[in-house]
C-alpha atoms as a PDB file:
ATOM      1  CA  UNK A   1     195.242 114.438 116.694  1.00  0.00           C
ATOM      2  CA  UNK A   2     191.540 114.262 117.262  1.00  0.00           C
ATOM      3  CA  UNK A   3     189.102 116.975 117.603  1.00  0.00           C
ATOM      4  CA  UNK A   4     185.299 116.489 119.452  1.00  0.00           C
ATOM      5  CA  UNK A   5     182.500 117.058 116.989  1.00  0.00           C
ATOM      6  CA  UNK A   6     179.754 116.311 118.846  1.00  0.00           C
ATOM      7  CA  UNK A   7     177.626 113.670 121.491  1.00  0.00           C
ATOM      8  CA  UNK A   8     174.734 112.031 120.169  1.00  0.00           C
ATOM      9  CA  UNK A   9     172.671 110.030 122.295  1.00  0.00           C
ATOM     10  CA  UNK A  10     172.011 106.447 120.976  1.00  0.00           C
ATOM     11  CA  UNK A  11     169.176 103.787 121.780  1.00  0.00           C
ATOM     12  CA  UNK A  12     169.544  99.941 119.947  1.00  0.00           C
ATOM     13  CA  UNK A  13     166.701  97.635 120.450  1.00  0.00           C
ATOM     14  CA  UNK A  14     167.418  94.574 118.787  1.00  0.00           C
ATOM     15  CA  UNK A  15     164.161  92.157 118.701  1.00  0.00           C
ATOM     16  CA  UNK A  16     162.461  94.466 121.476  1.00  0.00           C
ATOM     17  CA  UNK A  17     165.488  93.844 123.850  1.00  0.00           C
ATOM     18  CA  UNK A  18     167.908  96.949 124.891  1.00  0.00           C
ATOM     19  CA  UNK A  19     170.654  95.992 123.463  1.00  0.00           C
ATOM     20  CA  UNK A  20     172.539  99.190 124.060  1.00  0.00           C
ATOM     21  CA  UNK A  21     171.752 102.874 125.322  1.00  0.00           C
ATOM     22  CA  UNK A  22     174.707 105.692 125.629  1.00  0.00           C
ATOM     23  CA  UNK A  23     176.182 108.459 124.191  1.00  0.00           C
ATOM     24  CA  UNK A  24     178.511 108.150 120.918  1.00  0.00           C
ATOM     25  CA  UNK A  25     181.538 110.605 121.019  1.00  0.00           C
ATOM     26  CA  UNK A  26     182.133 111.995 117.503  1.00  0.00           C
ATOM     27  CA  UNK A  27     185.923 113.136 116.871  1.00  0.00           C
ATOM     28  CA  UNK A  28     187.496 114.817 113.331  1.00  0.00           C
ATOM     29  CA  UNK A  29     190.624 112.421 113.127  1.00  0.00           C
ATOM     30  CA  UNK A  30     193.612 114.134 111.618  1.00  0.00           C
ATOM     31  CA  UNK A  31     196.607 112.182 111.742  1.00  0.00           C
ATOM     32  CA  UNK A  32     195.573 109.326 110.070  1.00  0.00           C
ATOM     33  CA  UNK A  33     195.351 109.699 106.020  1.00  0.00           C
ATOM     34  CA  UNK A  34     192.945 106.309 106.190  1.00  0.00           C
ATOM     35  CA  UNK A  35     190.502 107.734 108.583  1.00  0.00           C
ATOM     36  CA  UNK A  36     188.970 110.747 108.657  1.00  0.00           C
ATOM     37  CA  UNK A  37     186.438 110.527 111.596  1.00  0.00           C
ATOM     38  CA  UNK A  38     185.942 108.268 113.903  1.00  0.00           C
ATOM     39  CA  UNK A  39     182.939 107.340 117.077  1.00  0.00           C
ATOM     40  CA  UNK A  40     183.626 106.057 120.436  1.00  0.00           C
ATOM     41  CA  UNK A  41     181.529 105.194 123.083  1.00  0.00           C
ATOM     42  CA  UNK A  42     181.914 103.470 126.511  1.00  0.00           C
ATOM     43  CA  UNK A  43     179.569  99.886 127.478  1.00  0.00           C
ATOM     44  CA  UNK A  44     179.994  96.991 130.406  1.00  0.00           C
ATOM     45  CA  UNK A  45     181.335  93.610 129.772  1.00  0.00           C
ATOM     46  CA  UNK A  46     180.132  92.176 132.492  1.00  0.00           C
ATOM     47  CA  UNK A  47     180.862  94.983 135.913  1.00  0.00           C
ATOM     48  CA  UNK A  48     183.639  95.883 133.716  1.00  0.00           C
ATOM     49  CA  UNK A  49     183.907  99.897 132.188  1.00  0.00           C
ATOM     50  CA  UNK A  50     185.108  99.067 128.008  1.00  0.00           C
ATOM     51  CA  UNK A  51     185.639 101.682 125.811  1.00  0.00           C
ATOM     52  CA  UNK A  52     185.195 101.079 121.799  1.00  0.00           C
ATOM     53  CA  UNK A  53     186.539 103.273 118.594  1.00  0.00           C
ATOM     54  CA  UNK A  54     184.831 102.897 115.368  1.00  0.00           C
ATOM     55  CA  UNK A  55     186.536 104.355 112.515  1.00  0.00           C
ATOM     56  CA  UNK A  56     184.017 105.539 109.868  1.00  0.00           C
ATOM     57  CA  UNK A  57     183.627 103.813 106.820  1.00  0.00           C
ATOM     58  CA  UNK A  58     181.459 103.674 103.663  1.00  0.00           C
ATOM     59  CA  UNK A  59     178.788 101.567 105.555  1.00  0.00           C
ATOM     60  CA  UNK A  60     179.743 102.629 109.609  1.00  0.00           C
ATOM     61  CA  UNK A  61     178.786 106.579 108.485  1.00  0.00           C
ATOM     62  CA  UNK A  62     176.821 107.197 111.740  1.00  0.00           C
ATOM     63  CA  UNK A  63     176.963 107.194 115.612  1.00  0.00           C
ATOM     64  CA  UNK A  64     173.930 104.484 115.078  1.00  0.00           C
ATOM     65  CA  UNK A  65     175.861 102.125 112.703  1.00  0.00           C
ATOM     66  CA  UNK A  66     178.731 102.656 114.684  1.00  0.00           C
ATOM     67  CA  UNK A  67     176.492 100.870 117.419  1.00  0.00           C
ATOM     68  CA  UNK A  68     175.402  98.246 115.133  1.00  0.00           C
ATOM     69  CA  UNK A  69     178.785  97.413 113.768  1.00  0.00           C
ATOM     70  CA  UNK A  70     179.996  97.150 117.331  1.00  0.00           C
ATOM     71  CA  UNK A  71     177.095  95.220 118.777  1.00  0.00           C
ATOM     72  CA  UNK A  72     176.834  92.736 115.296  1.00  0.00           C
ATOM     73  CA  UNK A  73     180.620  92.015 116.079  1.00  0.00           C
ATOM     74  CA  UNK A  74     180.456  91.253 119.934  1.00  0.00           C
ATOM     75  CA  UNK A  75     177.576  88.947 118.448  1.00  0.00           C
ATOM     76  CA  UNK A  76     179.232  86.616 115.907  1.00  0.00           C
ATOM     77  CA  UNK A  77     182.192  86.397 118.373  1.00  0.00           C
ATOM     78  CA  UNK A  78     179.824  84.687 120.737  1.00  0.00           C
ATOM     79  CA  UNK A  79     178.326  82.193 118.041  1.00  0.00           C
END
């Protein structure tokens, strides 16, 4: 089970390109001992409506780095 926190409204510019603007969902994640809270967000791949999950972590402790994490990995995956 998952309870909302909160919305928090997220720009990332990434060498003055838009990499990504939206609102991160914050949810209180209780049925997992692992993970306590967790971010999710919706983005296009291509015309396409995705939806991501970011569990929080030691260094993924924000809506922003949640972002990051997700944008740095769609990234390397490219490379």
């Amino acid at each position: 089970m998952a309870r909302h926190i909160t919305s928090t409204p997220v720009i990332e510019i990434f060498e003055d390109s838009l990499m990504w603007e939206g609102v991160v969902e914050t949810f209180d994640v209780a049925c997992n001992p692992n993970t306590k809270r967790c971010y999710g967000f919706a983005y296009r791949d291509d015309e396409t409506l995705q939806y991501a999950t970011i569990a929080e972590t030691n260094e993924v402790n924000s809506p922003k780095m949640a972002v990051k994490t997700f944008i740095a990995s769609r990234m390397q995956r490219q490379i």
